[in-house]
PDB file of N, CA and C in Angstrom:
ATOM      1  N   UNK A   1       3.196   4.469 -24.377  1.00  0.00           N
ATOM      2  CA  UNK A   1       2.593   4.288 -23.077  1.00  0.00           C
ATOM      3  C   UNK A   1       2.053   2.871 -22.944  1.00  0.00           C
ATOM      4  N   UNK A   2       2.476   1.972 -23.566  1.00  0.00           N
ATOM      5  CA  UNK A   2       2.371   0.746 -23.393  1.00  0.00           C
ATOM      6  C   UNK A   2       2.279   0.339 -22.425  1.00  0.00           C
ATOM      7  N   UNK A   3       3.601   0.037 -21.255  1.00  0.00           N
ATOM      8  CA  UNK A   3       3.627  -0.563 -20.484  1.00  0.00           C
ATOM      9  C   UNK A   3       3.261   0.375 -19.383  1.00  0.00           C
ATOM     10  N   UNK A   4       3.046  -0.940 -18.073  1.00  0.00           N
ATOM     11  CA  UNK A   4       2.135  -0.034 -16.725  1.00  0.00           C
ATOM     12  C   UNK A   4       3.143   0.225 -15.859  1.00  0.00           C
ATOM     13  N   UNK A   5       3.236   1.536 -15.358  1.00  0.00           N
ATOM     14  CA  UNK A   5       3.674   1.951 -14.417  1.00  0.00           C
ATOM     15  C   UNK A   5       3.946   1.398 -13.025  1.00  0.00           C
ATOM     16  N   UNK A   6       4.936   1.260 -12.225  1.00  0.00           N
ATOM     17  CA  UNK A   6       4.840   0.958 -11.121  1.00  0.00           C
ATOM     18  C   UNK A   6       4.107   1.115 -10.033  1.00  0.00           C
ATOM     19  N   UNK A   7       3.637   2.379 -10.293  1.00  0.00           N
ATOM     20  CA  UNK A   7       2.925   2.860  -9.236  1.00  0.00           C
ATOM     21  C   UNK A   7       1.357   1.918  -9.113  1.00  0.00           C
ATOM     22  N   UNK A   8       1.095   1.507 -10.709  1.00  0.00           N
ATOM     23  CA  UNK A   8      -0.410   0.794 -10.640  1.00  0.00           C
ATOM     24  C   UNK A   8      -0.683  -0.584 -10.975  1.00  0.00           C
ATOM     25  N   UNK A   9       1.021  -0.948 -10.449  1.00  0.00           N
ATOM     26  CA  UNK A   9       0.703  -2.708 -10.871  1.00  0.00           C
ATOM     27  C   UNK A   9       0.749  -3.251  -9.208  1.00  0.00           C
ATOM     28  N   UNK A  10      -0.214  -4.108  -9.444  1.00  0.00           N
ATOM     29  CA  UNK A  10      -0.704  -5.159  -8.233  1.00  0.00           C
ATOM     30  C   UNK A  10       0.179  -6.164  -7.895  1.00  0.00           C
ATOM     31  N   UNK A  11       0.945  -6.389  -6.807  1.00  0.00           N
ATOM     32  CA  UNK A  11       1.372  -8.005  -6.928  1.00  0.00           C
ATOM     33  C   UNK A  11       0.652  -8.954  -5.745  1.00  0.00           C
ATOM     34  N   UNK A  12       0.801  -9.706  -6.205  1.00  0.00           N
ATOM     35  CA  UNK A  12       0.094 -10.785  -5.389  1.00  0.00           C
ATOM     36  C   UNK A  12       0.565 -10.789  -3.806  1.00  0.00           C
ATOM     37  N   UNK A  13      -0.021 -11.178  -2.647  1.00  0.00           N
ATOM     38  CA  UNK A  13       0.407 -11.153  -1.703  1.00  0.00           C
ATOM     39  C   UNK A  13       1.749 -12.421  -1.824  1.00  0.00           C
ATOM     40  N   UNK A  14       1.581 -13.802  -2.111  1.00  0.00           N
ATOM     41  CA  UNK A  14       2.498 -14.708  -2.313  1.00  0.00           C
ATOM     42  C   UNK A  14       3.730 -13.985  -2.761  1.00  0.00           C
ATOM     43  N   UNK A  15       3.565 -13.447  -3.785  1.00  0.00           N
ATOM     44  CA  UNK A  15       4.479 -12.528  -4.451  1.00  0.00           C
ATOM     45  C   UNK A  15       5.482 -11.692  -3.267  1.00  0.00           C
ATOM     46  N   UNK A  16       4.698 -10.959  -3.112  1.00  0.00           N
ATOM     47  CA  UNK A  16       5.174 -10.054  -1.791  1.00  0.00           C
ATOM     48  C   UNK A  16       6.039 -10.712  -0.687  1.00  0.00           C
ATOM     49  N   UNK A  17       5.247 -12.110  -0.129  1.00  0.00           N
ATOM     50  CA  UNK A  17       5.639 -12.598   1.015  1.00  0.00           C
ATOM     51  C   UNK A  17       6.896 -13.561   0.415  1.00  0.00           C
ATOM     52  N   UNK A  18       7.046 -13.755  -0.366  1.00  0.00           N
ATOM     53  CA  UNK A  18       8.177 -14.821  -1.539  1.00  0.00           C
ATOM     54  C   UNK A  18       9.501 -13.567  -1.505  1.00  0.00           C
ATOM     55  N   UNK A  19       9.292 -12.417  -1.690  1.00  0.00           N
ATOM     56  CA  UNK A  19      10.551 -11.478  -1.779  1.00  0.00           C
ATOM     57  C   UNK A  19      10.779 -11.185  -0.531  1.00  0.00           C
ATOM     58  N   UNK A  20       9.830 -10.608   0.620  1.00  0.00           N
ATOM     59  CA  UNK A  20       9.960 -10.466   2.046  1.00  0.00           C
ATOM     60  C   UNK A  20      11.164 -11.726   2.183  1.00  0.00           C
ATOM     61  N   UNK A  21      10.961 -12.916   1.959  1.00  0.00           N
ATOM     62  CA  UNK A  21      11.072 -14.070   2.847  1.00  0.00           C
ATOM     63  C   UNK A  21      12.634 -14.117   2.245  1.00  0.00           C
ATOM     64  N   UNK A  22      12.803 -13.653   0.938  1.00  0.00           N
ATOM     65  CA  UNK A  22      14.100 -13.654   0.170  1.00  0.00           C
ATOM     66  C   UNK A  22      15.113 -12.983   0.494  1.00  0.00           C
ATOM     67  N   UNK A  23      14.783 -11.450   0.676  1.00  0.00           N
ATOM     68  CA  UNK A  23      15.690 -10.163   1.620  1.00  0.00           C
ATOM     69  C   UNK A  23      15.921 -10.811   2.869  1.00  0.00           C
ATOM     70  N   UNK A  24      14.971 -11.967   3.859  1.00  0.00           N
ATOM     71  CA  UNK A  24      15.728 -12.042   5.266  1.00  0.00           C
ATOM     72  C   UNK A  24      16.349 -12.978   5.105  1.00  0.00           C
ATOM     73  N   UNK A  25      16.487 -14.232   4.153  1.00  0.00           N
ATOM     74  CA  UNK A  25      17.077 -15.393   4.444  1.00  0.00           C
ATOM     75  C   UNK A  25      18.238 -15.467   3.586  1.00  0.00           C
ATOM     76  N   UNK A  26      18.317 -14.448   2.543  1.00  0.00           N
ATOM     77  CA  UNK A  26      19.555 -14.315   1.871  1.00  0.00           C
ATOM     78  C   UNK A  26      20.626 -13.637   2.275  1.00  0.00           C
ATOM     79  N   UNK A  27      20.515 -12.331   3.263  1.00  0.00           N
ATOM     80  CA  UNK A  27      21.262 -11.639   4.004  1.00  0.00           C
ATOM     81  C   UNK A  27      21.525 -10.858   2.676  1.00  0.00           C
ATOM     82  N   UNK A  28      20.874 -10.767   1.565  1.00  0.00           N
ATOM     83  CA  UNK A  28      21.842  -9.565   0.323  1.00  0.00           C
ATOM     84  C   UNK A  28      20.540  -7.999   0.674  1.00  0.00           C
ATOM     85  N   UNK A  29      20.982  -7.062   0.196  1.00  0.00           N
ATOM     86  CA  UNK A  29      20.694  -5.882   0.437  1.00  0.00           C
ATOM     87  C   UNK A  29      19.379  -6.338  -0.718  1.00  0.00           C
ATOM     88  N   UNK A  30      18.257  -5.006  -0.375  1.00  0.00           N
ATOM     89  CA  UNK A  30      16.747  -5.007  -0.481  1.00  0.00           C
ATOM     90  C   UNK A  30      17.477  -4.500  -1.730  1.00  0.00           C
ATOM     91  N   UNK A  31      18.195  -3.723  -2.712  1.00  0.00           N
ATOM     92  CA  UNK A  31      18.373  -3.263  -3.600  1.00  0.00           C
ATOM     93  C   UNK A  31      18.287  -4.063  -4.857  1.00  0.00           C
ATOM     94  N   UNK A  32      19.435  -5.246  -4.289  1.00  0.00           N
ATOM     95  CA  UNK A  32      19.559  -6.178  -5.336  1.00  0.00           C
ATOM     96  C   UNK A  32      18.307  -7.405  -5.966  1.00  0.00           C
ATOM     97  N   UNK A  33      17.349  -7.651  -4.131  1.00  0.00           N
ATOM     98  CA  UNK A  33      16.622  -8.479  -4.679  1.00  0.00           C
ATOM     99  C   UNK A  33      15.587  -7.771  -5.183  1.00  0.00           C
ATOM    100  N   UNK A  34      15.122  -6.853  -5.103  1.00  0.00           N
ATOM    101  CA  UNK A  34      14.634  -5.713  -5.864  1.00  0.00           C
ATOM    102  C   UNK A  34      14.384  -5.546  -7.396  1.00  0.00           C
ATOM    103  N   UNK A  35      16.474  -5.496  -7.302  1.00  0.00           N
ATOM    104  CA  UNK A  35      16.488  -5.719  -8.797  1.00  0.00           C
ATOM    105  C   UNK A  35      15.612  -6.816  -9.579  1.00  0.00           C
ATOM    106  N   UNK A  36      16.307  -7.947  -8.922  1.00  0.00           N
ATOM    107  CA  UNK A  36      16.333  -9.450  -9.244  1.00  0.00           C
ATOM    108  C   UNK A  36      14.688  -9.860  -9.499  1.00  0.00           C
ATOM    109  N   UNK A  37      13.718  -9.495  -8.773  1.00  0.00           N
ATOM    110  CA  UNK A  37      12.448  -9.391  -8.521  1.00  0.00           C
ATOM    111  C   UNK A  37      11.465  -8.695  -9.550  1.00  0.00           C
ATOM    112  N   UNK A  38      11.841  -7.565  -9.911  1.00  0.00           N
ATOM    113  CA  UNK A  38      11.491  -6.730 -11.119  1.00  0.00           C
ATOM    114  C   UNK A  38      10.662  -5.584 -10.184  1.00  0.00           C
ATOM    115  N   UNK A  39      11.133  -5.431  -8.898  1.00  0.00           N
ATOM    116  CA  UNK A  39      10.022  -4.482  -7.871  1.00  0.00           C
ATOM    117  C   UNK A  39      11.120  -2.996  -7.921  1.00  0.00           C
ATOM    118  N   UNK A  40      10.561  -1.753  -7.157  1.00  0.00           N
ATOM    119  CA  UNK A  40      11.162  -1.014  -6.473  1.00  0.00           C
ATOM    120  C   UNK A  40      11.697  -0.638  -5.528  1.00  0.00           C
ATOM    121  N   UNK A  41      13.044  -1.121  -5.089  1.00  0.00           N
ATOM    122  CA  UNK A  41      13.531  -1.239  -3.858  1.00  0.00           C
ATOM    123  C   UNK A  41      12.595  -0.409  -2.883  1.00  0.00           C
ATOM    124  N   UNK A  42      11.951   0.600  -2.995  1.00  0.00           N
ATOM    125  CA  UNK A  42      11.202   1.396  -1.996  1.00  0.00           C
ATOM    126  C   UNK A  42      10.015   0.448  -1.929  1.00  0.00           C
ATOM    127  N   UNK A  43       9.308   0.090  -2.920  1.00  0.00           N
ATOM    128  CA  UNK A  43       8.275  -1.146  -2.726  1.00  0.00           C
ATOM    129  C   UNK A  43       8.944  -2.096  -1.773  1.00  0.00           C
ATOM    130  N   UNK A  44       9.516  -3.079  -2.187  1.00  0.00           N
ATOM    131  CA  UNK A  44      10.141  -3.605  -1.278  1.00  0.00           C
ATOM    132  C   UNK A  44      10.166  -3.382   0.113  1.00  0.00           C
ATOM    133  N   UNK A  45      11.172  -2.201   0.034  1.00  0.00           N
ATOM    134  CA  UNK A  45      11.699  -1.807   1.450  1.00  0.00           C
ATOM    135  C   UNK A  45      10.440  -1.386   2.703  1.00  0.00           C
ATOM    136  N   UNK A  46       9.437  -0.920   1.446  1.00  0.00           N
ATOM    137  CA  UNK A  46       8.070  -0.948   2.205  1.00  0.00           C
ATOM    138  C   UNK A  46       7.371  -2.616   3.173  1.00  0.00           C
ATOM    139  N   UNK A  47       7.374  -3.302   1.964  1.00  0.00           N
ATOM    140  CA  UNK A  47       6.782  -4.304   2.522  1.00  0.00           C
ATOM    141  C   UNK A  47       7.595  -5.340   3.337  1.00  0.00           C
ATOM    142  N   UNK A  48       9.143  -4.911   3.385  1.00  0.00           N
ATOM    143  CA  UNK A  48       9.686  -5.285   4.852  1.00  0.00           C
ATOM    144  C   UNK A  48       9.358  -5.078   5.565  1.00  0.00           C
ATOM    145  N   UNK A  49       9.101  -3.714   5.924  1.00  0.00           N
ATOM    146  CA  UNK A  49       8.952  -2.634   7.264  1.00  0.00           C
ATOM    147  C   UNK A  49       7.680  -3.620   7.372  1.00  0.00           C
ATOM    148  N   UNK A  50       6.699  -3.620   6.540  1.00  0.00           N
ATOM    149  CA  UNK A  50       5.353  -4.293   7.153  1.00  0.00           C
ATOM    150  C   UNK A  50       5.220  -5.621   7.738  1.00  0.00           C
ATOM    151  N   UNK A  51       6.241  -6.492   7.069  1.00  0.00           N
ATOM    152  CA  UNK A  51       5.925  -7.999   7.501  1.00  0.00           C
ATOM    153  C   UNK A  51       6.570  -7.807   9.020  1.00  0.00           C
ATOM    154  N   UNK A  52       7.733  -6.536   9.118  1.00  0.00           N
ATOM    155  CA  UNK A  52       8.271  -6.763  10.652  1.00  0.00           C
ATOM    156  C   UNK A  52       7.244  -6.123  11.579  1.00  0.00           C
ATOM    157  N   UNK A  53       5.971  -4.945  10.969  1.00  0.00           N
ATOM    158  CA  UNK A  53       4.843  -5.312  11.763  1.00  0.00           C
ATOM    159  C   UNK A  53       4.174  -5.764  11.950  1.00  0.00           C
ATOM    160  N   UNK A  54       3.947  -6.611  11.532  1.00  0.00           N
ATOM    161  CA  UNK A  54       2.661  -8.022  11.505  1.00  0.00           C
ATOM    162  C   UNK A  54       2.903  -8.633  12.061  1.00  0.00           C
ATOM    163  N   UNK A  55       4.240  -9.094  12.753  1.00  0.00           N
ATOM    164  CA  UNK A  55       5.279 -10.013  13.493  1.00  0.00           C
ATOM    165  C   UNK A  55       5.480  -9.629  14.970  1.00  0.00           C
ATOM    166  N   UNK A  56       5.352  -8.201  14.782  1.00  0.00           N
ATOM    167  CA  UNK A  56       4.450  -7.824  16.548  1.00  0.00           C
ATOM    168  C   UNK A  56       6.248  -6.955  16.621  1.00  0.00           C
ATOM    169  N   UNK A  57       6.888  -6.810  15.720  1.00  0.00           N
ATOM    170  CA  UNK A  57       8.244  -5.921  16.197  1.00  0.00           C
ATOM    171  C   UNK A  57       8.555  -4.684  15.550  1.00  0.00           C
ATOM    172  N   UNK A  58       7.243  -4.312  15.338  1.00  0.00           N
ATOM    173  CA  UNK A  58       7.411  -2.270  14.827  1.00  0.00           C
ATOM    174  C   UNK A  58       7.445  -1.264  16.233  1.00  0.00           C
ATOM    175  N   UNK A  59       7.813  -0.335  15.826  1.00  0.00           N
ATOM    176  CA  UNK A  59       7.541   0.324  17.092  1.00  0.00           C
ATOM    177  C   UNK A  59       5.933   0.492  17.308  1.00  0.00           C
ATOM    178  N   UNK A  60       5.796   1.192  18.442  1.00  0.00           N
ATOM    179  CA  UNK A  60       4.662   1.352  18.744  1.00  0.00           C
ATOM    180  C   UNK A  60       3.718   2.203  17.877  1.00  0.00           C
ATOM    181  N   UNK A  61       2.765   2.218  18.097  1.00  0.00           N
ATOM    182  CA  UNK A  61       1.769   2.767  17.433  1.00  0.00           C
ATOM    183  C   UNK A  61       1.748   2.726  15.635  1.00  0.00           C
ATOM    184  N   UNK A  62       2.493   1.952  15.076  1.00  0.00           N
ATOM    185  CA  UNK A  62       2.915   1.745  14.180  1.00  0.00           C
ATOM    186  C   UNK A  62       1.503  -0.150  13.910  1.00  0.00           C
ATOM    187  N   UNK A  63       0.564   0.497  12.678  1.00  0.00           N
ATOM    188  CA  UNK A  63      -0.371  -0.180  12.360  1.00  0.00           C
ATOM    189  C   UNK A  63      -0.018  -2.083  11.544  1.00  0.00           C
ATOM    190  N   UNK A  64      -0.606  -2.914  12.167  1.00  0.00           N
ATOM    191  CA  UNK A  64      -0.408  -3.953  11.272  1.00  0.00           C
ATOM    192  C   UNK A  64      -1.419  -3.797  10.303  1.00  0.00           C
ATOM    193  N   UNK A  65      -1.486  -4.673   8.768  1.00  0.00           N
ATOM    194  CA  UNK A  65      -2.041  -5.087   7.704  1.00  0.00           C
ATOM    195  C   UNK A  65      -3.381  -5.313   8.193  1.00  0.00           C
ATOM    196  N   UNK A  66      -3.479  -6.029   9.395  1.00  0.00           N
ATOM    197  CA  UNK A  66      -5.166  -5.968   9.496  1.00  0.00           C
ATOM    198  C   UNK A  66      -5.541  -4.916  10.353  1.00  0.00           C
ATOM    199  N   UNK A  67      -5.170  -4.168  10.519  1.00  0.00           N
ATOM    200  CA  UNK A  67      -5.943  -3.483  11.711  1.00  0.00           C
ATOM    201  C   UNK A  67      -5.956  -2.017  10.271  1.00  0.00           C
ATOM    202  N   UNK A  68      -5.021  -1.939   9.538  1.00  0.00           N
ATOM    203  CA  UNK A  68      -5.224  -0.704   7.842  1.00  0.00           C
ATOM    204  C   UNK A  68      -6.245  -1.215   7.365  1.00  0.00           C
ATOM    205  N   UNK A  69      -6.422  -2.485   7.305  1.00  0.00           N
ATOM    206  CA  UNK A  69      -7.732  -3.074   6.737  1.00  0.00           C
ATOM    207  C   UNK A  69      -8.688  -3.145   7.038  1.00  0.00           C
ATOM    208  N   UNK A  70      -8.976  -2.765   8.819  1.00  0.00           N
ATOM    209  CA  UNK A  70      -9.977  -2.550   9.656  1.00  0.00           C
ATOM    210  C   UNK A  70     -10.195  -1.032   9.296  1.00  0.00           C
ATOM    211  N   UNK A  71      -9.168  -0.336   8.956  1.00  0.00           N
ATOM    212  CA  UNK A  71      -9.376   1.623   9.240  1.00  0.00           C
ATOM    213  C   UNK A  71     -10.159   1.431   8.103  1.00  0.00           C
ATOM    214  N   UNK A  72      -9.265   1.295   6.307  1.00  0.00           N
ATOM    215  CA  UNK A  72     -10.011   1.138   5.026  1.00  0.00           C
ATOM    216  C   UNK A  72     -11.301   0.809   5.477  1.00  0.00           C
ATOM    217  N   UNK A  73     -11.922  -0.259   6.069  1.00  0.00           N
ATOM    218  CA  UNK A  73     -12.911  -0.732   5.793  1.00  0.00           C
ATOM    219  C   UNK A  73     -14.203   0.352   6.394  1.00  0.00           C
ATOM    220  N   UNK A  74     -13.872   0.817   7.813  1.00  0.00           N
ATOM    221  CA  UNK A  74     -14.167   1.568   8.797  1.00  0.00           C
ATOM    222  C   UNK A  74     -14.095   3.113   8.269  1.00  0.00           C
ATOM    223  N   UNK A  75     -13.570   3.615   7.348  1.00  0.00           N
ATOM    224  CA  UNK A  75     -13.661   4.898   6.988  1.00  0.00           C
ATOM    225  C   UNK A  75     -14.642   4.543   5.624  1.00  0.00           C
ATOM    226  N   UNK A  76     -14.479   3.475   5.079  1.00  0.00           N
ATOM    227  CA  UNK A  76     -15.803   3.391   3.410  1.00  0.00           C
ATOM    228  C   UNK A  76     -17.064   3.460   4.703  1.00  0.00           C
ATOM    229  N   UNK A  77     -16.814   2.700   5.249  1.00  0.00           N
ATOM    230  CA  UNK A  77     -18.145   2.590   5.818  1.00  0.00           C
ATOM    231  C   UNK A  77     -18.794   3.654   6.810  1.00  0.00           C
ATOM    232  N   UNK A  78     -17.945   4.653   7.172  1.00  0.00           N
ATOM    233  CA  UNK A  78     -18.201   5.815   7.475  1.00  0.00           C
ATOM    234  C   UNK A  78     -18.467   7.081   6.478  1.00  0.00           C
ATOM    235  N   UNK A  79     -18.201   6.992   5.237  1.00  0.00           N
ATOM    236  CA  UNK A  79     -18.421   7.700   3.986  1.00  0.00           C
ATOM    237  C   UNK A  79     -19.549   7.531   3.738  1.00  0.00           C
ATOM    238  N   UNK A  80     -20.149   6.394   3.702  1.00  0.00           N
ATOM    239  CA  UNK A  80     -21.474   5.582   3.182  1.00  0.00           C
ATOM    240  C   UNK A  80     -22.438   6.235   3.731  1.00  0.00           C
ATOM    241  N   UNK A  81     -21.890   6.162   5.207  1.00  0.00           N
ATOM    242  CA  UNK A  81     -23.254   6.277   6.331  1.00  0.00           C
ATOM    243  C   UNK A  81     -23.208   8.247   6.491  1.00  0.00           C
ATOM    244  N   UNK A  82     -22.417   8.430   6.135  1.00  0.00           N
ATOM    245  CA  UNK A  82     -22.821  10.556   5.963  1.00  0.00           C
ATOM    246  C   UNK A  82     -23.074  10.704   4.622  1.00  0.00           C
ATOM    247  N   UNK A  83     -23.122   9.879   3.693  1.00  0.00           N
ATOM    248  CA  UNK A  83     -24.115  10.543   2.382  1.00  0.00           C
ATOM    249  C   UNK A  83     -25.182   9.430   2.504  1.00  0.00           C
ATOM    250  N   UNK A  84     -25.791   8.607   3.306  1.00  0.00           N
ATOM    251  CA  UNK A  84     -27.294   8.212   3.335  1.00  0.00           C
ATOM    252  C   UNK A  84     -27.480   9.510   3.950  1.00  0.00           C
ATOM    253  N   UNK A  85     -26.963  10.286   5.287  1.00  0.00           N
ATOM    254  CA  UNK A  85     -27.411  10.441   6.123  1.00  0.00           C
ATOM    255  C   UNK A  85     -27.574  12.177   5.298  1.00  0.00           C
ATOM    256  N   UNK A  86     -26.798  12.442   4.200  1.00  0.00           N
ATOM    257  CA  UNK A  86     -27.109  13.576   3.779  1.00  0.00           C
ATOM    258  C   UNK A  86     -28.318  13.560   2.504  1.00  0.00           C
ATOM    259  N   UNK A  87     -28.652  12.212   1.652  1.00  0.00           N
ATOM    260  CA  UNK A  87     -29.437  11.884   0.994  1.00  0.00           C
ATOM    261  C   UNK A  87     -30.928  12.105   1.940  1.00  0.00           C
ATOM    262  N   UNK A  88     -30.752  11.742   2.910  1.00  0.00           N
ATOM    263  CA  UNK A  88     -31.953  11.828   4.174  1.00  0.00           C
ATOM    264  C   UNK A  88     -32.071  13.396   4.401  1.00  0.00           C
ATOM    265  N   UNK A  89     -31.263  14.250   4.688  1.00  0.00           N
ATOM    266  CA  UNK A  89     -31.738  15.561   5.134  1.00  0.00           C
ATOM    267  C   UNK A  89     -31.904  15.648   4.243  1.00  0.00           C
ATOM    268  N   UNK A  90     -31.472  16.401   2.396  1.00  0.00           N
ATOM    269  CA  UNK A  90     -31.822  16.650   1.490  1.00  0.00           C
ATOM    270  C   UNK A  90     -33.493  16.393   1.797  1.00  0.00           C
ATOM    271  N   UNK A  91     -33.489  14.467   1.370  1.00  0.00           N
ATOM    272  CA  UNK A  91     -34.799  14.532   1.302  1.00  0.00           C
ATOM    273  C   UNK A  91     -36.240  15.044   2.166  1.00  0.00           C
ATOM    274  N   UNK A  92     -35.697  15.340   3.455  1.00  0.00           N
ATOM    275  CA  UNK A  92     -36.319  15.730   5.187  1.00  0.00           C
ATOM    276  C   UNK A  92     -36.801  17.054   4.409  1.00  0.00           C
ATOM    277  N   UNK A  93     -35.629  18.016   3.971  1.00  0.00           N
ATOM    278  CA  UNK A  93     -35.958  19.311   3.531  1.00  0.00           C
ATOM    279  C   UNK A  93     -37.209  19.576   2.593  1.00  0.00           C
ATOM    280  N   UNK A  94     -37.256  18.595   1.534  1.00  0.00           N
ATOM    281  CA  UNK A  94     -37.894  18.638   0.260  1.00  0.00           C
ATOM    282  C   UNK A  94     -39.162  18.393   0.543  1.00  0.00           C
ATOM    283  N   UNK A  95     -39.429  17.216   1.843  1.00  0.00           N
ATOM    284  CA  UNK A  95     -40.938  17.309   2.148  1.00  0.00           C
ATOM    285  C   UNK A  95     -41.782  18.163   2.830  1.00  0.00           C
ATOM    286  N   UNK A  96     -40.717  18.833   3.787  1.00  0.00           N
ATOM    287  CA  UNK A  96     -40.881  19.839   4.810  1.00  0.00           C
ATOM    288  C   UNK A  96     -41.211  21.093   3.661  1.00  0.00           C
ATOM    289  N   UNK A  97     -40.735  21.310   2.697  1.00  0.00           N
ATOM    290  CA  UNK A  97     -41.474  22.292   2.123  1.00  0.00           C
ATOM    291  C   UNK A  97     -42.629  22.044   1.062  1.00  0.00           C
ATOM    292  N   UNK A  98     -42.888  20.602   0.755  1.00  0.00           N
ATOM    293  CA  UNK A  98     -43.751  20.289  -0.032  1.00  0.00           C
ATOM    294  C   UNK A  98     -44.909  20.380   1.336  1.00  0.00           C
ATOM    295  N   UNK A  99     -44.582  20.198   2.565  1.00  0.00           N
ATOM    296  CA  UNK A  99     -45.923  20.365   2.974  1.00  0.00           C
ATOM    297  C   UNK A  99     -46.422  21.789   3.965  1.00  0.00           C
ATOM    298  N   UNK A 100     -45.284  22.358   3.479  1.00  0.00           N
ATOM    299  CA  UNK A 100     -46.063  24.018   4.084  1.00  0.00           C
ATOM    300  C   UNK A 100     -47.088  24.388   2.938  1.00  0.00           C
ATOM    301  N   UNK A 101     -46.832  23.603   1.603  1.00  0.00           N
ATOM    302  CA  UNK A 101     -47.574  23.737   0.177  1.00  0.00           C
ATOM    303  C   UNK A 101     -49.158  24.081   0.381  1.00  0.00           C
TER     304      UNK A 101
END
């Protein structure tokens, strides 16, 4: 188990945007530069689909990179704010019966 799995290696955005830029200007199939790359053509084929939404030509309702990065950010920060907000009732409860005491 040496080596890391695909599923949990990081590549750099440069990285990313360097193979994107390779699949459109070479005209060879996402498979090969894939190969050539050391990625998973489905990786890949993923982060085509994305650079052609960032570029304003996905279909509709179909999310760009910053606006996933707006949701990510917007759902932590909605997680956060319902366990203060359950740390708070907990604690609401605990005084409310310390002072029927």
């Amino acid at each position: 188990m040496g080596s890391e799995s695909n599923r949990s290696r990081r590549y750099s955005e440069e990285f990313k945007r360097d193979a994107v830029a390779l699949v459109r200007s070479s005209g060879r199939m996402v498979t090969g530069v894939a190969r050539e790359a050391g990625v998973s053509a489905e990786g890949l084929r993923n982060w085509v689909k994305q650079d052609t939404i960032d570029r304003g030509h996905g279909t509709p309702g179909e999310l760009t990179s910053a606006e996933r990065e707006e949701l990510r950010r917007l759902r932590r920060r909605n997680r956060e704010q319902a366990e203060t907000i359950e740390v708070l009732r907990r604690a609401a409860v605990f005084f409310a019966k310390e002072s029927d005491r």
